[in-house]
Protein backbone atom coordinates (compact mmCIF):
# COMPACT_ATOMS: atom_id res chain seq x y z
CA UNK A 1 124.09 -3.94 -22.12
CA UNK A 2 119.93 -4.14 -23.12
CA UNK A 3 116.77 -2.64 -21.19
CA UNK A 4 113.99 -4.35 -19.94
CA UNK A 5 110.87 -2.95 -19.60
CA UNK A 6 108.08 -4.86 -17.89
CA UNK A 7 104.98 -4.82 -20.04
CA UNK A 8 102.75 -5.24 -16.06
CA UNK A 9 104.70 -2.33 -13.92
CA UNK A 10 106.80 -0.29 -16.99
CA UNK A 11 109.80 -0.92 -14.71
CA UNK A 12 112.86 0.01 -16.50
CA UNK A 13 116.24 -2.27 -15.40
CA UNK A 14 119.76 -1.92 -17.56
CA UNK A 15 121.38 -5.22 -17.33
CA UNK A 16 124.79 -5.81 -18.60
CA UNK A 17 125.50 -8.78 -20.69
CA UNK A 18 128.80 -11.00 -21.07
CA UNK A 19 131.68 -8.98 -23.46
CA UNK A 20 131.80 -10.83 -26.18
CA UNK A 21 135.40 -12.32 -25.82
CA UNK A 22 134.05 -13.27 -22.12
CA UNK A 23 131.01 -15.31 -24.19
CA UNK A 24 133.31 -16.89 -26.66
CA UNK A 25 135.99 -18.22 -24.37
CA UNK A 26 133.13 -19.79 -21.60
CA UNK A 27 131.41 -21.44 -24.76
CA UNK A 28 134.93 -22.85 -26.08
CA UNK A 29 135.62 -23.77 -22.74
CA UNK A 30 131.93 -25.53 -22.17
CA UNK A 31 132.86 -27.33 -25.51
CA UNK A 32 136.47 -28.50 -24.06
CA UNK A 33 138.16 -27.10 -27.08
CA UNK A 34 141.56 -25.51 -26.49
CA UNK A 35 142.27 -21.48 -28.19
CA UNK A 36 144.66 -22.85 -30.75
CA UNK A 37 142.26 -25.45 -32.20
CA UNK A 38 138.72 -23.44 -32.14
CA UNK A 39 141.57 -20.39 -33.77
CA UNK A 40 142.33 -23.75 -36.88
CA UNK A 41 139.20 -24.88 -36.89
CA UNK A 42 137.27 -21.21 -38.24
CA UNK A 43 140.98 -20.15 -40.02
CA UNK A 44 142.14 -17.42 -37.51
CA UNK A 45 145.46 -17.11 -35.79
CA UNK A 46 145.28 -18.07 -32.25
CA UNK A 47 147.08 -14.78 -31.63
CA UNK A 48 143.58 -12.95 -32.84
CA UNK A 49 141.50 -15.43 -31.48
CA UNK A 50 143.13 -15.10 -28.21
CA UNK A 51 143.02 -10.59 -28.52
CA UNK A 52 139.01 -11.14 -29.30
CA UNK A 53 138.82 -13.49 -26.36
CA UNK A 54 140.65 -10.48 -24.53
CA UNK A 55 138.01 -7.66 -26.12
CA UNK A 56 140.99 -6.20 -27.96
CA UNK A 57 139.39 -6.86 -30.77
CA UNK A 58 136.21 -8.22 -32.94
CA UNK A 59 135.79 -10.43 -35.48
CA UNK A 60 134.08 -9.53 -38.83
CA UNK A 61 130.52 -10.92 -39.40
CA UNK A 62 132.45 -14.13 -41.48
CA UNK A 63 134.52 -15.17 -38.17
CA UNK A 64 131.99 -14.08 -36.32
CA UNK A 65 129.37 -16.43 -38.25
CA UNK A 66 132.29 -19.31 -38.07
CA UNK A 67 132.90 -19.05 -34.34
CA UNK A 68 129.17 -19.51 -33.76
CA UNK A 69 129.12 -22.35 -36.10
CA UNK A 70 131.90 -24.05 -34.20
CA UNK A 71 130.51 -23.14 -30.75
CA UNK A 72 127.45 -24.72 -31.54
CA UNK A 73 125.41 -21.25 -30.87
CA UNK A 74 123.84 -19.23 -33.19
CA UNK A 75 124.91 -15.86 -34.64
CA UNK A 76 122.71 -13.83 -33.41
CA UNK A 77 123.19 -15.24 -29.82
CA UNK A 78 127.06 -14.26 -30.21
CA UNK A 79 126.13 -10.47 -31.62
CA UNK A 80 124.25 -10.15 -28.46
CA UNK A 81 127.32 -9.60 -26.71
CA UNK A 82 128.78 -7.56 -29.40
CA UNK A 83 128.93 -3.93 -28.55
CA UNK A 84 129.55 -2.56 -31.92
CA UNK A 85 126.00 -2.83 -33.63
CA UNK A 86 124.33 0.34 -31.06
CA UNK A 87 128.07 2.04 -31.24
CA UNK A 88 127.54 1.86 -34.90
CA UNK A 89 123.40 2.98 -34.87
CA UNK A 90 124.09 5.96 -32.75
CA UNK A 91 127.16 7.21 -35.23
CA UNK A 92 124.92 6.77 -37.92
CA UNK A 93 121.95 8.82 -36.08
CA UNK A 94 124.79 11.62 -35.44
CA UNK A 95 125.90 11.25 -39.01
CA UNK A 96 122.10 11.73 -40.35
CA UNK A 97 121.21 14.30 -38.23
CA UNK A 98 123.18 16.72 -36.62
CA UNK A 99 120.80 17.19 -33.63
CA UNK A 100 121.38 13.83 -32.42
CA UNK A 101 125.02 14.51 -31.65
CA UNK A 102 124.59 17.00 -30.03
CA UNK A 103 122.35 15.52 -27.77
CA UNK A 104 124.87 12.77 -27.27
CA UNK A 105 127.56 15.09 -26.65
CA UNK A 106 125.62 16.39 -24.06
CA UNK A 107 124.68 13.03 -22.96
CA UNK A 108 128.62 12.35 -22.51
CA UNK A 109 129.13 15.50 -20.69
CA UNK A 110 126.44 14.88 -17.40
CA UNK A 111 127.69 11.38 -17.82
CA UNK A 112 131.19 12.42 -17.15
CA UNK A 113 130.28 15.12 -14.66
CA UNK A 114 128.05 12.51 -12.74
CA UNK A 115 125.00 14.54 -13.37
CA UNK A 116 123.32 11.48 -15.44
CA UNK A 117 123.69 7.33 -14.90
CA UNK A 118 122.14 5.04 -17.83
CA UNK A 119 119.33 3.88 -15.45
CA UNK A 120 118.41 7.96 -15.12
CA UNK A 121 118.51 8.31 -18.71
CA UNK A 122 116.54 5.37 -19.30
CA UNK A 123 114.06 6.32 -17.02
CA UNK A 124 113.51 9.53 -18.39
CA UNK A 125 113.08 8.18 -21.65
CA UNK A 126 110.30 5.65 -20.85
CA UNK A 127 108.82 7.60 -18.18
CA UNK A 128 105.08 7.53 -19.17
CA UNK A 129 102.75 10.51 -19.58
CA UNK A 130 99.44 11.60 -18.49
């Protein structure tokens, strides 16, 4: 998921991007290279390969770096679709600062009640003053 903000109107969109595994396994596909021989080529199991192809589970920044490598993208156009990097900024914030999780936590809870969508949330937050 990532914001836009247009620098002319300050429109805010949300715009979801490709899971990860979804990303990985159209590239490998683009590329005409089966699971079990991208899996030998970066030294994975196609089993795990297959799971992060599935969003079970990620790779570490190594496999990570090696799928790109093989799937003839960069890095950072793989972590793009990798939703652990804000997961891992906001638990850090919370960590930090105990104010921030409670904010989340109350994020969570209009969330869940319906009280609050992203694109509300996001439009509070850039909503300009004056």
């Amino acid at each position: 998921m990532y914001l836009t903000v247009s620098a002319r109107t300050g429109n805010v969109s949300l715009q979801m991007s490709q899971p990860l595994g979804e990303k990985i396994k159209e590239l490998r596909l683009k590329l005409d290279i089966s699971l079990r021989e991208l899996a030998r080529r970066i030294k994975i199991s196609a089993p795990f390969l297959s799971d992060i192809e599935l969003g079970r589970r990620f790779p570490s920044a190594d496999v990570l770096h090696a799928l790109a490598k093989a799937l003839e993208v960069s890095p950072e156009e793989l972590a793009e679709n990798d939703p652990r990097s804000p997961l891992s900024d906001l638990k850090r914030l919370a960590q930090e600062n105990p104010s921030w999780a409670v904010a989340f936590r109350k994020v969570a809870e209009q969330s869940k009640d319906g009280k609050l969508t992203p694109e509300e949330m996001i439009r509070r937050l850039t909503k300009r003053k004056g």
